[in-house]
PDB file of N, CA and C in Angstrom:
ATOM      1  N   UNK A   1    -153.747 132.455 208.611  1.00  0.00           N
ATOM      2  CA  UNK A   1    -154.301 133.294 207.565  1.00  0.00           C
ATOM      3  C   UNK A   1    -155.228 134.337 208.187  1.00  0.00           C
ATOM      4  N   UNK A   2    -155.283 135.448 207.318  1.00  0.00           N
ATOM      5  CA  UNK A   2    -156.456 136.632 207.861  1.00  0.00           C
ATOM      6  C   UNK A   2    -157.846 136.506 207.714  1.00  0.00           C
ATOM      7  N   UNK A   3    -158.368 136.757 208.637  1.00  0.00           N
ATOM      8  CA  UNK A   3    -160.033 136.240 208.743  1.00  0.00           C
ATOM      9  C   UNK A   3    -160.671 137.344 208.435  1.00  0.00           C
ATOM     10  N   UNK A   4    -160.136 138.806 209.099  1.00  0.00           N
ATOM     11  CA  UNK A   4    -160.618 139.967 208.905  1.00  0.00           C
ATOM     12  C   UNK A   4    -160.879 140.537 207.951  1.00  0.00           C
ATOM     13  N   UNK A   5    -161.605 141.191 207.676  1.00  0.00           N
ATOM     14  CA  UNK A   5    -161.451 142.419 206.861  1.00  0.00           C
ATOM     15  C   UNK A   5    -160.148 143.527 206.402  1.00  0.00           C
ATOM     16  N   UNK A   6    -159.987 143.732 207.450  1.00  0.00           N
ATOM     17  CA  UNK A   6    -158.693 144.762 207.605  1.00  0.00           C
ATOM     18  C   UNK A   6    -157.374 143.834 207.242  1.00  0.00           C
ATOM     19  N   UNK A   7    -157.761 142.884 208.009  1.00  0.00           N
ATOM     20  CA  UNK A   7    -156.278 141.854 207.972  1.00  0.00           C
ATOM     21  C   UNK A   7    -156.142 141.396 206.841  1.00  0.00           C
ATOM     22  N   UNK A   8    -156.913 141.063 205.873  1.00  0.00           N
ATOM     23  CA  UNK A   8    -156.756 140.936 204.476  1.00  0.00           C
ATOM     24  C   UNK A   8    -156.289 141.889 203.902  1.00  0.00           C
ATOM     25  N   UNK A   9    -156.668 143.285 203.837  1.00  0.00           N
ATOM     26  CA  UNK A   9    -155.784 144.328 202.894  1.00  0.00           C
ATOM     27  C   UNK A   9    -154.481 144.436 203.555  1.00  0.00           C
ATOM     28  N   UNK A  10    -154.491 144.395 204.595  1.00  0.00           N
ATOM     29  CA  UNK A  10    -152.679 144.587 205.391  1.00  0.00           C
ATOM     30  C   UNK A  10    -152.235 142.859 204.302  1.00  0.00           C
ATOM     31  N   UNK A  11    -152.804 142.358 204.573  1.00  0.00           N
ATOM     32  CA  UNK A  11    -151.970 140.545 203.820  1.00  0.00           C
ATOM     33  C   UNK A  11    -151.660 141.349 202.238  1.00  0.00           C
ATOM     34  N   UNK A  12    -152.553 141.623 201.636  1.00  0.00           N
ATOM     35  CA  UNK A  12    -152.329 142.576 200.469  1.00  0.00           C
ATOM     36  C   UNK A  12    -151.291 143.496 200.195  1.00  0.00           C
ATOM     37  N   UNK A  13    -151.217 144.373 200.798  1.00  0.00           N
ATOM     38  CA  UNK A  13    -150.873 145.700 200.722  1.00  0.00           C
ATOM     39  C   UNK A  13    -149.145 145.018 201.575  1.00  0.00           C
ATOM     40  N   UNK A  14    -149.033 144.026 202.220  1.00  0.00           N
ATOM     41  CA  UNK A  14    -147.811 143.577 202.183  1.00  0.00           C
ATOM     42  C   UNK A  14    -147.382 142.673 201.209  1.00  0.00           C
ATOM     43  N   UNK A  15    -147.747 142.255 200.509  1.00  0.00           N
ATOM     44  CA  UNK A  15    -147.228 141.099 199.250  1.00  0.00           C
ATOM     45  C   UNK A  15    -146.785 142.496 198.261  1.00  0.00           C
ATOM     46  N   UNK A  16    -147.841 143.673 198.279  1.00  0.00           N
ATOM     47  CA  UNK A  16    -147.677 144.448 197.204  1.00  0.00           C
ATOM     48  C   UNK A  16    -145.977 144.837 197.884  1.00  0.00           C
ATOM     49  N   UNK A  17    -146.022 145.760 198.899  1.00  0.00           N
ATOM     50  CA  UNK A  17    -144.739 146.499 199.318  1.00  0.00           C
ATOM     51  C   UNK A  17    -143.512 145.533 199.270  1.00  0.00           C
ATOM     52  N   UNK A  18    -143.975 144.152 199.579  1.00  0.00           N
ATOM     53  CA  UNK A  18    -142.334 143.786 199.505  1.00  0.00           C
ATOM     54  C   UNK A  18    -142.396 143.341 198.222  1.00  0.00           C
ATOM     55  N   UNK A  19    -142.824 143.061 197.000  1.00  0.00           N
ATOM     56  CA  UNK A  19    -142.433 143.690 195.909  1.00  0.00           C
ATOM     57  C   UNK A  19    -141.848 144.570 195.363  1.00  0.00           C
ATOM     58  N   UNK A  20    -142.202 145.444 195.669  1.00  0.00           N
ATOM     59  CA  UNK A  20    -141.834 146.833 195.316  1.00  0.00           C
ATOM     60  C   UNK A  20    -140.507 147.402 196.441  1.00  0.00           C
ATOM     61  N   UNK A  21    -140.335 146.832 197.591  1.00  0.00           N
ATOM     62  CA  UNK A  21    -138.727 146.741 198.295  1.00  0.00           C
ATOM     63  C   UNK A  21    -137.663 145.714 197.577  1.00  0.00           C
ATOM     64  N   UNK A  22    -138.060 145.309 197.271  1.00  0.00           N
ATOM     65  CA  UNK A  22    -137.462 144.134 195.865  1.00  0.00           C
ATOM     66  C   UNK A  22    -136.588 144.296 195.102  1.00  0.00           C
ATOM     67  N   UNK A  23    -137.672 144.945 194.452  1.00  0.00           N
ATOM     68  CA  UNK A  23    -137.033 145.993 192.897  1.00  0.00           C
ATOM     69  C   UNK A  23    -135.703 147.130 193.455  1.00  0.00           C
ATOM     70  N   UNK A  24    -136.390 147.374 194.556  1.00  0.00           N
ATOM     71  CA  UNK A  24    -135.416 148.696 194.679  1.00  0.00           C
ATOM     72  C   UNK A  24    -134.013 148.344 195.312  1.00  0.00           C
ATOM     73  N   UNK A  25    -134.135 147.100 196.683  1.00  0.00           N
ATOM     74  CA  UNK A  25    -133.373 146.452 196.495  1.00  0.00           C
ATOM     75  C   UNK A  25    -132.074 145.991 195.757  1.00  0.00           C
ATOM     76  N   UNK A  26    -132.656 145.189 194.849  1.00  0.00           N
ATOM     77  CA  UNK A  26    -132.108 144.742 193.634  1.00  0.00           C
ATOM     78  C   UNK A  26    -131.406 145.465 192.780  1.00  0.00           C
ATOM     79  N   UNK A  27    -131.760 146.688 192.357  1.00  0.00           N
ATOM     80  CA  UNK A  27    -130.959 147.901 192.039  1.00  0.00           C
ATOM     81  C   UNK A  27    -129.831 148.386 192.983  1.00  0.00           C
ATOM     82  N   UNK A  28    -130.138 148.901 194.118  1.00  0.00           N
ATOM     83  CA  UNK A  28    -129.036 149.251 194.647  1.00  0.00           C
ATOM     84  C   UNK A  28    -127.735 148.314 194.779  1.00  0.00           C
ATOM     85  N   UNK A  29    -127.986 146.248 195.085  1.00  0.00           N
ATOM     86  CA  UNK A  29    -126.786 146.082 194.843  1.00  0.00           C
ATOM     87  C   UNK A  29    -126.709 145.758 193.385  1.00  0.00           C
ATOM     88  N   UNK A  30    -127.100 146.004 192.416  1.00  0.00           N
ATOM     89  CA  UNK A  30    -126.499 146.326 191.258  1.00  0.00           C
ATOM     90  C   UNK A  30    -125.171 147.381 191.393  1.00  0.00           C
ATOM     91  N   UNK A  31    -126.002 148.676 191.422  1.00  0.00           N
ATOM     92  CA  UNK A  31    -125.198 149.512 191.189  1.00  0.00           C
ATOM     93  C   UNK A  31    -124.377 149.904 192.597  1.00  0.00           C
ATOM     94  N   UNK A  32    -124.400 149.391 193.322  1.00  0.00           N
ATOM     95  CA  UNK A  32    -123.439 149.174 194.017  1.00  0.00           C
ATOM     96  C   UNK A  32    -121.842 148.492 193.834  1.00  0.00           C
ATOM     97  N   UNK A  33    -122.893 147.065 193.014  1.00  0.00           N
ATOM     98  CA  UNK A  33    -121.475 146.384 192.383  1.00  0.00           C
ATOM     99  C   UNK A  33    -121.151 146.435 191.909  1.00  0.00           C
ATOM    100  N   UNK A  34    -121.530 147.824 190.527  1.00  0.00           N
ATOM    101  CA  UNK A  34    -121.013 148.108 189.506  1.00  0.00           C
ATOM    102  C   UNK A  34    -119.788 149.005 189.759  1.00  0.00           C
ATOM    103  N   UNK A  35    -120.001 149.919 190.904  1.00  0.00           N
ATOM    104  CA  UNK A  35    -119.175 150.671 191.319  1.00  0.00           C
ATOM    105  C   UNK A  35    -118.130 150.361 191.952  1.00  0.00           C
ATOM    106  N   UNK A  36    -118.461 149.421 192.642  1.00  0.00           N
ATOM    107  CA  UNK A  36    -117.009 148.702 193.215  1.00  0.00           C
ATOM    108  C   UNK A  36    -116.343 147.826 191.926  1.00  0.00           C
ATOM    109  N   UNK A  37    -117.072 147.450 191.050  1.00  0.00           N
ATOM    110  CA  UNK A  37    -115.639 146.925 189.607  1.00  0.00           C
ATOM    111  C   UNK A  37    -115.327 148.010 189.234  1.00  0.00           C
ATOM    112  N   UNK A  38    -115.339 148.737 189.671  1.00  0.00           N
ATOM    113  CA  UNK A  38    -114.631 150.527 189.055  1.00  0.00           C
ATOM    114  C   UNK A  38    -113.598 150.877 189.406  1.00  0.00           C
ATOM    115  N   UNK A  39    -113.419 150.416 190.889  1.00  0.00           N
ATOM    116  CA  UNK A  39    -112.689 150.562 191.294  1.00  0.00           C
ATOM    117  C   UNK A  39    -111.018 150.077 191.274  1.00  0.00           C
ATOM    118  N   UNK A  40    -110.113 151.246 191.418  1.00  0.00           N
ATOM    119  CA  UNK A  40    -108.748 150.979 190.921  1.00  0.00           C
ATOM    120  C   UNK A  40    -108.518 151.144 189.545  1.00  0.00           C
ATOM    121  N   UNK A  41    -109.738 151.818 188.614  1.00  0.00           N
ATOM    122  CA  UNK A  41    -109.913 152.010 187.349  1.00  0.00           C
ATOM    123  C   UNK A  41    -109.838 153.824 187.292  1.00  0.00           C
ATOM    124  N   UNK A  42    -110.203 153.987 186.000  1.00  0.00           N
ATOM    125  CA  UNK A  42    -110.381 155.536 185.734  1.00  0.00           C
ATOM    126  C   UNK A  42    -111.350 156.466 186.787  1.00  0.00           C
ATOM    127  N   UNK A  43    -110.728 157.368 187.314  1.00  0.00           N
ATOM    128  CA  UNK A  43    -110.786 157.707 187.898  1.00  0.00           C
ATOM    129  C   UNK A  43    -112.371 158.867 188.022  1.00  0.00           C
ATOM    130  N   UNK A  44    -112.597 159.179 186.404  1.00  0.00           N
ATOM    131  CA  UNK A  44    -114.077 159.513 186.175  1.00  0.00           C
ATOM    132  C   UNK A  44    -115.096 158.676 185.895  1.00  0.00           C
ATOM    133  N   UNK A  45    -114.427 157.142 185.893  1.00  0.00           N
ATOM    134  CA  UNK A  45    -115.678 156.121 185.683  1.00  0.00           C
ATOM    135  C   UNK A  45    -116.008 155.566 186.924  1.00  0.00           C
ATOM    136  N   UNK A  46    -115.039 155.856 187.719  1.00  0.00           N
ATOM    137  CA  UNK A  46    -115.474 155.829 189.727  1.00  0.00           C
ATOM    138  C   UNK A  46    -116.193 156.280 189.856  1.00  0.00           C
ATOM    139  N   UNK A  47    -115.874 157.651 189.503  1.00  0.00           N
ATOM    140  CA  UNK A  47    -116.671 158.726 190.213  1.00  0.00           C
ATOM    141  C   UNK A  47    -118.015 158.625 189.853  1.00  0.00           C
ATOM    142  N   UNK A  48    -117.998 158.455 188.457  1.00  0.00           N
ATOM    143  CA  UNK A  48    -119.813 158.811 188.149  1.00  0.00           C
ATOM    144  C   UNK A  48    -120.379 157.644 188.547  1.00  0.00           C
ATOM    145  N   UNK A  49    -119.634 156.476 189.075  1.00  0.00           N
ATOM    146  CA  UNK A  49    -120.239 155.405 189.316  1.00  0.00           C
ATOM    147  C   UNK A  49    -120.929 155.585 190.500  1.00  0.00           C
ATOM    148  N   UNK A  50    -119.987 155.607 191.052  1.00  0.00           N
ATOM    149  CA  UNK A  50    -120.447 156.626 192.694  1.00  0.00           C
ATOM    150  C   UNK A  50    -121.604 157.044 193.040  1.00  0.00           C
ATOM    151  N   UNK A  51    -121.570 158.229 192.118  1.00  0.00           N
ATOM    152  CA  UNK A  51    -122.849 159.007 191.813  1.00  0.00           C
ATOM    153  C   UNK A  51    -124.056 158.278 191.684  1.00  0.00           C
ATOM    154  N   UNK A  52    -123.624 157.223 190.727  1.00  0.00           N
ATOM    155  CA  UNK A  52    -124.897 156.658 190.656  1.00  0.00           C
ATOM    156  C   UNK A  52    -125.449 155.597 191.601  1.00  0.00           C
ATOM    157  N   UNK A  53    -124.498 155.141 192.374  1.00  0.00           N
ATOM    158  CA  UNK A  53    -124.943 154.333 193.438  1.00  0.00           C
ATOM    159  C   UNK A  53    -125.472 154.941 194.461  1.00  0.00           C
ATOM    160  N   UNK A  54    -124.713 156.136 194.802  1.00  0.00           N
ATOM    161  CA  UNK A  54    -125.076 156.873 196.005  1.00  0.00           C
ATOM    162  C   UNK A  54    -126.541 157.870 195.680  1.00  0.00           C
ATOM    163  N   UNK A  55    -126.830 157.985 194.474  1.00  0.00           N
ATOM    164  CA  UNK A  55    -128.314 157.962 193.943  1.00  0.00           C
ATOM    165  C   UNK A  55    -129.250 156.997 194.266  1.00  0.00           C
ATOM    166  N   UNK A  56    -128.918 155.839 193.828  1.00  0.00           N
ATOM    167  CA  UNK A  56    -130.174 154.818 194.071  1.00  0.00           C
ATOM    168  C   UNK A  56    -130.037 154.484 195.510  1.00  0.00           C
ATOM    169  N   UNK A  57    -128.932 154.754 196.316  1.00  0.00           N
ATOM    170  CA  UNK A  57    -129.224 154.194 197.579  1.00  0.00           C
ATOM    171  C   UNK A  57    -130.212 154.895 198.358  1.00  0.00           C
ATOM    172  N   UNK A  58    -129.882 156.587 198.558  1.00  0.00           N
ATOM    173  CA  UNK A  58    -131.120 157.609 198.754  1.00  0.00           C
ATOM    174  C   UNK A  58    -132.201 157.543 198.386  1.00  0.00           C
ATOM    175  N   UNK A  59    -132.225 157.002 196.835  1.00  0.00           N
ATOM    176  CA  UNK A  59    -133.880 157.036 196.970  1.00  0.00           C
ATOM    177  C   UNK A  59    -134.523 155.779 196.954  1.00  0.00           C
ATOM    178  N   UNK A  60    -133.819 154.646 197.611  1.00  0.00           N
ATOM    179  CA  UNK A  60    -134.105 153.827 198.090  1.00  0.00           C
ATOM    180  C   UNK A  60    -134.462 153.873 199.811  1.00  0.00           C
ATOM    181  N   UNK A  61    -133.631 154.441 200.382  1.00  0.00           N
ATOM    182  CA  UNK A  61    -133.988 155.357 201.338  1.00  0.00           C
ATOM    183  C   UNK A  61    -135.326 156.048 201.672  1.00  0.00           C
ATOM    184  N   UNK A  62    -135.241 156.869 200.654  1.00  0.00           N
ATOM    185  CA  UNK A  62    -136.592 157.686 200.197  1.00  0.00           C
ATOM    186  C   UNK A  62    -138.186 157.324 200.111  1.00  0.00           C
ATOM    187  N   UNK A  63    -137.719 155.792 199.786  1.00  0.00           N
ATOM    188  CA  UNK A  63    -138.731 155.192 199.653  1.00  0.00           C
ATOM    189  C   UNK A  63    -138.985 153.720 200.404  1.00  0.00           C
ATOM    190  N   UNK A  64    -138.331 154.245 201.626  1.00  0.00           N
ATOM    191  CA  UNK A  64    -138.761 152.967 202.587  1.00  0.00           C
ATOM    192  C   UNK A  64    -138.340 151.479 202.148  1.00  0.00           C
ATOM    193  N   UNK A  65    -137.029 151.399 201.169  1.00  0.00           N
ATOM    194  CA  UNK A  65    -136.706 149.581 201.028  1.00  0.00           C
ATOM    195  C   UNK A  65    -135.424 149.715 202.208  1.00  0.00           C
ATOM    196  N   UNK A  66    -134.786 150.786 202.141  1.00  0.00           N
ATOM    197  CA  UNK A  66    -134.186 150.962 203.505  1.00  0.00           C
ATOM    198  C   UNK A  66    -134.053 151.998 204.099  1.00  0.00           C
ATOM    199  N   UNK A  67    -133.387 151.562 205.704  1.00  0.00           N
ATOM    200  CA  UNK A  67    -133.448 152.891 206.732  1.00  0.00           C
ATOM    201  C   UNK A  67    -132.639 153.839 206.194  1.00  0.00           C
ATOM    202  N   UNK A  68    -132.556 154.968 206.149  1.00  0.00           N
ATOM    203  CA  UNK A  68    -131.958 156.170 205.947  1.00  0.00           C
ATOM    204  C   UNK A  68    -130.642 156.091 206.578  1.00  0.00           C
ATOM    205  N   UNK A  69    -130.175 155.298 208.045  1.00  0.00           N
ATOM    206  CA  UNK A  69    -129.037 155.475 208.154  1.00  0.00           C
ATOM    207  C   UNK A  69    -128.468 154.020 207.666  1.00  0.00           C
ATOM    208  N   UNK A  70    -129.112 152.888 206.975  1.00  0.00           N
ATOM    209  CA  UNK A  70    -128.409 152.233 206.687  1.00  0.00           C
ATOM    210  C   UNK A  70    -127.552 152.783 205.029  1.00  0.00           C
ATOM    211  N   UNK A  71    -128.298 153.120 204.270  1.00  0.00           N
ATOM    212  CA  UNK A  71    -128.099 153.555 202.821  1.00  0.00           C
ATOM    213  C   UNK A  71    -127.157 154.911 203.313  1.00  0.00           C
ATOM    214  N   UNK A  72    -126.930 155.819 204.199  1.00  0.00           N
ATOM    215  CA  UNK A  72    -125.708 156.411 204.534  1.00  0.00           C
ATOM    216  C   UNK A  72    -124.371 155.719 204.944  1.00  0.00           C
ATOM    217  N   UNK A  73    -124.978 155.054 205.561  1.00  0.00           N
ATOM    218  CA  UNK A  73    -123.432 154.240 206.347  1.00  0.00           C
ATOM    219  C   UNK A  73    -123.148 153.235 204.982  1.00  0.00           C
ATOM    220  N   UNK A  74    -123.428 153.263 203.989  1.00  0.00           N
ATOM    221  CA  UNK A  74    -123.185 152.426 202.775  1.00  0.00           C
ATOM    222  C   UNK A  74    -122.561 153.171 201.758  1.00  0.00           C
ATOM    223  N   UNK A  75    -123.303 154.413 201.975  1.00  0.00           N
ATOM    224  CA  UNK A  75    -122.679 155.522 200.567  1.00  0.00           C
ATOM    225  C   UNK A  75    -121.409 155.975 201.725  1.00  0.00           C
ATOM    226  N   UNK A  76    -121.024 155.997 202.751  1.00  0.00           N
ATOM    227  CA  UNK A  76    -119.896 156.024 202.914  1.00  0.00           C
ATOM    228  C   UNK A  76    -118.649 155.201 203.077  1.00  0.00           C
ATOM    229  N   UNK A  77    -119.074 154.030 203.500  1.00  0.00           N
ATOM    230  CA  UNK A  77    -118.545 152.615 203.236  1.00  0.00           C
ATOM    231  C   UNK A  77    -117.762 152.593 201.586  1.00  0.00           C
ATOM    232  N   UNK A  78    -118.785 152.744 200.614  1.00  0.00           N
ATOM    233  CA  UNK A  78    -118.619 152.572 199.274  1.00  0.00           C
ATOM    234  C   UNK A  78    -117.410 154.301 198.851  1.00  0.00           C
ATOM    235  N   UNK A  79    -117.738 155.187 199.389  1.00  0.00           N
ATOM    236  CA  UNK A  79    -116.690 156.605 198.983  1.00  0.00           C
ATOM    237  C   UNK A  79    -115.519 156.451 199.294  1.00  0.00           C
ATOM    238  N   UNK A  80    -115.572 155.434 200.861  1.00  0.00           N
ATOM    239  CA  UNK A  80    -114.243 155.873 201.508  1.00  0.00           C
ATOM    240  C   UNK A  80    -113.129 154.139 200.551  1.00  0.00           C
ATOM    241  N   UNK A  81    -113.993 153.403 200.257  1.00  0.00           N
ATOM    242  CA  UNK A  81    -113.316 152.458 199.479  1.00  0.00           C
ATOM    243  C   UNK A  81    -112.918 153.101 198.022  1.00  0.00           C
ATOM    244  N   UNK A  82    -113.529 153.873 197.488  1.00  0.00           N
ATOM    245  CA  UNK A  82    -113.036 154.702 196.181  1.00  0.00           C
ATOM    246  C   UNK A  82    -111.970 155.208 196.351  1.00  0.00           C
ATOM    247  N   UNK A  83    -112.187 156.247 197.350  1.00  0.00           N
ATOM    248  CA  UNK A  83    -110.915 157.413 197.451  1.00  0.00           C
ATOM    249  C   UNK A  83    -109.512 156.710 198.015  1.00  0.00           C
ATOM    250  N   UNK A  84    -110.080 155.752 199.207  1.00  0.00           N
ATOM    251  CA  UNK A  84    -108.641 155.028 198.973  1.00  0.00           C
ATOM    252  C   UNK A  84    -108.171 153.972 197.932  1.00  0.00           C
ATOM    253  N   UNK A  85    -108.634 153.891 197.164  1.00  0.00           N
ATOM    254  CA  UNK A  85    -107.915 153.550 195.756  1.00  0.00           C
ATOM    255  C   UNK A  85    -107.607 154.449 195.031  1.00  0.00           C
ATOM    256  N   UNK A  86    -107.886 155.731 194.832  1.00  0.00           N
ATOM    257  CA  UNK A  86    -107.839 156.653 194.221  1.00  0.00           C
ATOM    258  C   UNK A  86    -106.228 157.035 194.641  1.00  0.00           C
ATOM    259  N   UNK A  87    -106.327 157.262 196.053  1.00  0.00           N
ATOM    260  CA  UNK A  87    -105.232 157.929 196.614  1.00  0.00           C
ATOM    261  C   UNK A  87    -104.213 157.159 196.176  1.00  0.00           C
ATOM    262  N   UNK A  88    -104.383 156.153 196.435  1.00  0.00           N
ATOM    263  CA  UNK A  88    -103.289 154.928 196.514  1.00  0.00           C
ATOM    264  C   UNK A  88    -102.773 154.383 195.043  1.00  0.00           C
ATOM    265  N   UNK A  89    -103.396 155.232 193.936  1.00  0.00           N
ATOM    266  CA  UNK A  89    -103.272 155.171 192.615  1.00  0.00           C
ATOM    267  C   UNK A  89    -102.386 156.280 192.185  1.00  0.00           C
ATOM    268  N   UNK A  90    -102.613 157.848 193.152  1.00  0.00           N
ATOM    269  CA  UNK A  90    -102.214 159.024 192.627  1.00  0.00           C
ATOM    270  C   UNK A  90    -103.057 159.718 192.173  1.00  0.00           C
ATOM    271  N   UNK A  91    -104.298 159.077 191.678  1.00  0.00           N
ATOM    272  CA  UNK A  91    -105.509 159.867 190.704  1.00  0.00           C
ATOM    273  C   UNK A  91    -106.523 160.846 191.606  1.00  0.00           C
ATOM    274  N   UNK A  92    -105.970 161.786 192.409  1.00  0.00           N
ATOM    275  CA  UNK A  92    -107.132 161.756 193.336  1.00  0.00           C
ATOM    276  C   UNK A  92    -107.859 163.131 192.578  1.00  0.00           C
ATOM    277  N   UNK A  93    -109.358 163.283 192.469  1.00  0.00           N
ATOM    278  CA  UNK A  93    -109.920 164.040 192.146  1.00  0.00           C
ATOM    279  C   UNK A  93    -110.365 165.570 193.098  1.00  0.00           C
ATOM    280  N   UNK A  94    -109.943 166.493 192.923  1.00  0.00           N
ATOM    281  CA  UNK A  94    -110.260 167.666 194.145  1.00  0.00           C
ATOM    282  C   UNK A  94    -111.576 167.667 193.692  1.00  0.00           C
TER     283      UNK A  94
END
């Protein structure tokens, strides 16, 4: 345990942040997984799904619950699994 002064608000101020990496967390694989049951479906309920995942992952990003190149290498992970269903459906959107 922290004896310090200082070391007490860092003990603090970390219970607070990983809270709050949590939440944001928790959202992204939401809508992450919402977007992947989309998939092989209508082809504008992909898409905006997309959108909205590849939203919360950035500003999850944005806000330090993850690294910037992990939440990229995810929003592309998650596009390139769309479009090849898309393709592979016929539905592809220009």
């Amino acid at each position: 345990m922290a004896n310090h002064k200082s070391a007490l608000k860092r003990a603090r101020q970390s219970v607070t942040r990983q809270a709050r990496n949590s939440i944001n967390k928790t959202k992204v694989k939401n809508t992450v997984k919402k977007a992947l049951a989309t998939v092989g479906g209508p082809v504008e309920e992909s898409t905006e799904a997309f959108k909205k995942a590849m939203s919360t992952l950035h500003k999850a990003a944005s806000r330090g619950a993850l690294h910037p190149r992990n939440a990229a290498r995810r929003v592309s992970r998650l596009a390139k699994r769309i479009h090849q269903a898309q393709t592979a459906s016929g539905n592809v959107v220009a």
